[in-house]
Protein backbone atom coordinates (compact mmCIF):
# COMPACT_ATOMS: atom_id res chain seq x y z
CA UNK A 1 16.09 -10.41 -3.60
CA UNK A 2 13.74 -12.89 -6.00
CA UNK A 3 13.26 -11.66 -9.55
CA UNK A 4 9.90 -11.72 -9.32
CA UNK A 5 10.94 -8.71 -5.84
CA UNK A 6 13.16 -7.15 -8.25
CA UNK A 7 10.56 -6.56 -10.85
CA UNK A 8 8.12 -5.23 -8.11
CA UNK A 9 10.96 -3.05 -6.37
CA UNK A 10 12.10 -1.33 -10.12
CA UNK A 11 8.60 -0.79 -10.50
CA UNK A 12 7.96 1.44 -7.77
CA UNK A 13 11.06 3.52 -8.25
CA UNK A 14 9.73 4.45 -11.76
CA UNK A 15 6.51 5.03 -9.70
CA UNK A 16 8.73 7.06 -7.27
CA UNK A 17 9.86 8.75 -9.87
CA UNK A 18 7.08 9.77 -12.05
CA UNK A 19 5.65 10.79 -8.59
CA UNK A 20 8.25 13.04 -7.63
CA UNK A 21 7.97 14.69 -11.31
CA UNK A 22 4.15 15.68 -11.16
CA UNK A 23 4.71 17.33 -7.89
CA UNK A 24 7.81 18.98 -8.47
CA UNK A 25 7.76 19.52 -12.23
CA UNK A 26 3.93 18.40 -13.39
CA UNK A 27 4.01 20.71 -16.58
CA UNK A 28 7.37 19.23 -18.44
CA UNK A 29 5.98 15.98 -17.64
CA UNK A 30 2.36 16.81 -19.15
CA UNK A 31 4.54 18.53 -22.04
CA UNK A 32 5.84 15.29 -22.70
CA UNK A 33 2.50 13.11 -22.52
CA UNK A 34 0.97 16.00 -24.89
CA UNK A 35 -1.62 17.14 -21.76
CA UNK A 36 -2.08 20.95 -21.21
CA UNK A 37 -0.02 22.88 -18.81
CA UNK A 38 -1.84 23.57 -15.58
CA UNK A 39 -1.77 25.08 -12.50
CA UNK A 40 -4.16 23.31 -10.64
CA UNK A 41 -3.45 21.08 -7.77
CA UNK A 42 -5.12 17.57 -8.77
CA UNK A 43 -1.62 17.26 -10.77
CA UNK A 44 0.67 17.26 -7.96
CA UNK A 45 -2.24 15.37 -5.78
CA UNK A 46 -1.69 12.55 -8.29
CA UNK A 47 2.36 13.31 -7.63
CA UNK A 48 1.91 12.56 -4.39
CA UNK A 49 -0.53 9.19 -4.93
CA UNK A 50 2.12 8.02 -6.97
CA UNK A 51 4.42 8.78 -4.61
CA UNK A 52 3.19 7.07 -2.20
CA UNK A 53 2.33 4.20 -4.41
CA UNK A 54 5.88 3.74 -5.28
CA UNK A 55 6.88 3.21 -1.67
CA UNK A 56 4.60 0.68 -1.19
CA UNK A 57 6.17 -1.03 -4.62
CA UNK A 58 9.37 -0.74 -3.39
CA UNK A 59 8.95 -2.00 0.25
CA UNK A 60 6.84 -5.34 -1.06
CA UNK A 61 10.11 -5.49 -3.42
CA UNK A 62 12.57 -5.14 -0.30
CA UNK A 63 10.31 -7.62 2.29
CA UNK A 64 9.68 -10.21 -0.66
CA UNK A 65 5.66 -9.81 -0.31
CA UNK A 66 5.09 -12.08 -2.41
CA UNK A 67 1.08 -11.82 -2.48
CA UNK A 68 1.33 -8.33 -3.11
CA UNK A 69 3.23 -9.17 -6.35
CA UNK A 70 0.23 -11.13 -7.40
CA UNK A 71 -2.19 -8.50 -6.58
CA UNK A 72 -0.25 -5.84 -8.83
CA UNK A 73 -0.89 -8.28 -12.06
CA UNK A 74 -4.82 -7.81 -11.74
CA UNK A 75 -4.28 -3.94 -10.94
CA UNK A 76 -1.33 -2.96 -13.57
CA UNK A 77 -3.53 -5.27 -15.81
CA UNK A 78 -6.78 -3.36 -15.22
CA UNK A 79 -4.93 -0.11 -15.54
CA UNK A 80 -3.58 -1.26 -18.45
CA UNK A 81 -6.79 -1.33 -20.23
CA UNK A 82 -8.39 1.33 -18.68
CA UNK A 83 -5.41 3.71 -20.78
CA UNK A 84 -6.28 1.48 -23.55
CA UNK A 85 -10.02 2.72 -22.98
CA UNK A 86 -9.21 5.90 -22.74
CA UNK A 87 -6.91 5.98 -25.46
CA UNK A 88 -9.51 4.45 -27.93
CA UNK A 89 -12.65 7.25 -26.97
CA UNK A 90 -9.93 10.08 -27.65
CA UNK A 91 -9.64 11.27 -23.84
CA UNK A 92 -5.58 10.69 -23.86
CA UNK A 93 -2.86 11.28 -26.70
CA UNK A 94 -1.11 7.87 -28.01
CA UNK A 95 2.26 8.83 -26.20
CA UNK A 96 0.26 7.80 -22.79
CA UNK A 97 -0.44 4.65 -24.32
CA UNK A 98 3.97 4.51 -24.71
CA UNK A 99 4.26 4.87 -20.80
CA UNK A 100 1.66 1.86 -20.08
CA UNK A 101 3.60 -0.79 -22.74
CA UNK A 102 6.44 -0.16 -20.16
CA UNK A 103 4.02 -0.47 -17.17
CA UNK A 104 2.66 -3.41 -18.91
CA UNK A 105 6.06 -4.97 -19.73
CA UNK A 106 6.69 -4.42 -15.88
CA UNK A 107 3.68 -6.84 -15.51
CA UNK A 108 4.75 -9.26 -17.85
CA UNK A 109 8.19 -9.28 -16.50
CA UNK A 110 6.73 -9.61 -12.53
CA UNK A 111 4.45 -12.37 -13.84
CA UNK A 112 7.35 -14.52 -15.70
CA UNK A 113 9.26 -14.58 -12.86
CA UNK A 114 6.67 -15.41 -10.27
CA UNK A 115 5.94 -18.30 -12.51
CA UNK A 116 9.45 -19.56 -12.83
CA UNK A 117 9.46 -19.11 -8.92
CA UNK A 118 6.80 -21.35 -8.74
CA UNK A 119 4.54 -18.95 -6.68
CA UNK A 120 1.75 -18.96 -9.18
């Protein structure tokens, strides 16, 4: 497995992860983001996006699909600042903001080593 595979693979099992937590567990997760408790389903919805998100990560990662990886820098980078956004018009507590510089590092890390790979 590339680096560049590796970085994309890790990637979705945090995904995988995270995803797993919101459906199972949404309200220690929230807890720990400083969001509300709730009850409502649109939590474990977005458990189940990510979810399925992270397979996809981790499948590119496994078959070495390499556009894929290049894809994921414009969207992790437009999620990014979309947090950012949110963060900045008081919609989302700063420890959200914590959770994207890893996501972001992620990108950073997938970008560096598709440019040592020479497939940027």
């Amino acid at each position: 497995m590339s680096q560049s595979a590796k970085s994309i693979f890790f990637f979705g099992i945090y995904v995988v992860v995270l995803g797993i937590l919101l459906l199972f567990v949404p309200n220690a997760l929230l807890g720990v983001v400083d969001v509300p408790p709730t009850n409502e389903v649109w939590i474990r919805l977005a458990g189940m996006l990510l979810l399925i998100l992270g397979y996809f990560y981790v499948q590119a990662g496994r078959h070495n699909l390499v556009p894929f990886f290049k894809w994921t820098l414009v969207t992790r980078g437009i999620a990014f600042f979309f947090v950012l956004g949110f963060w900045l018009c008081g919609f989302i507590s700063w420890i959200i903001i914590a959770f994207w510089l890893g996501d972001l590092a992620g990108l950073i890390w997938t970008w560096t080593t598709l440019r040592k790979e020479k497939n940027l």
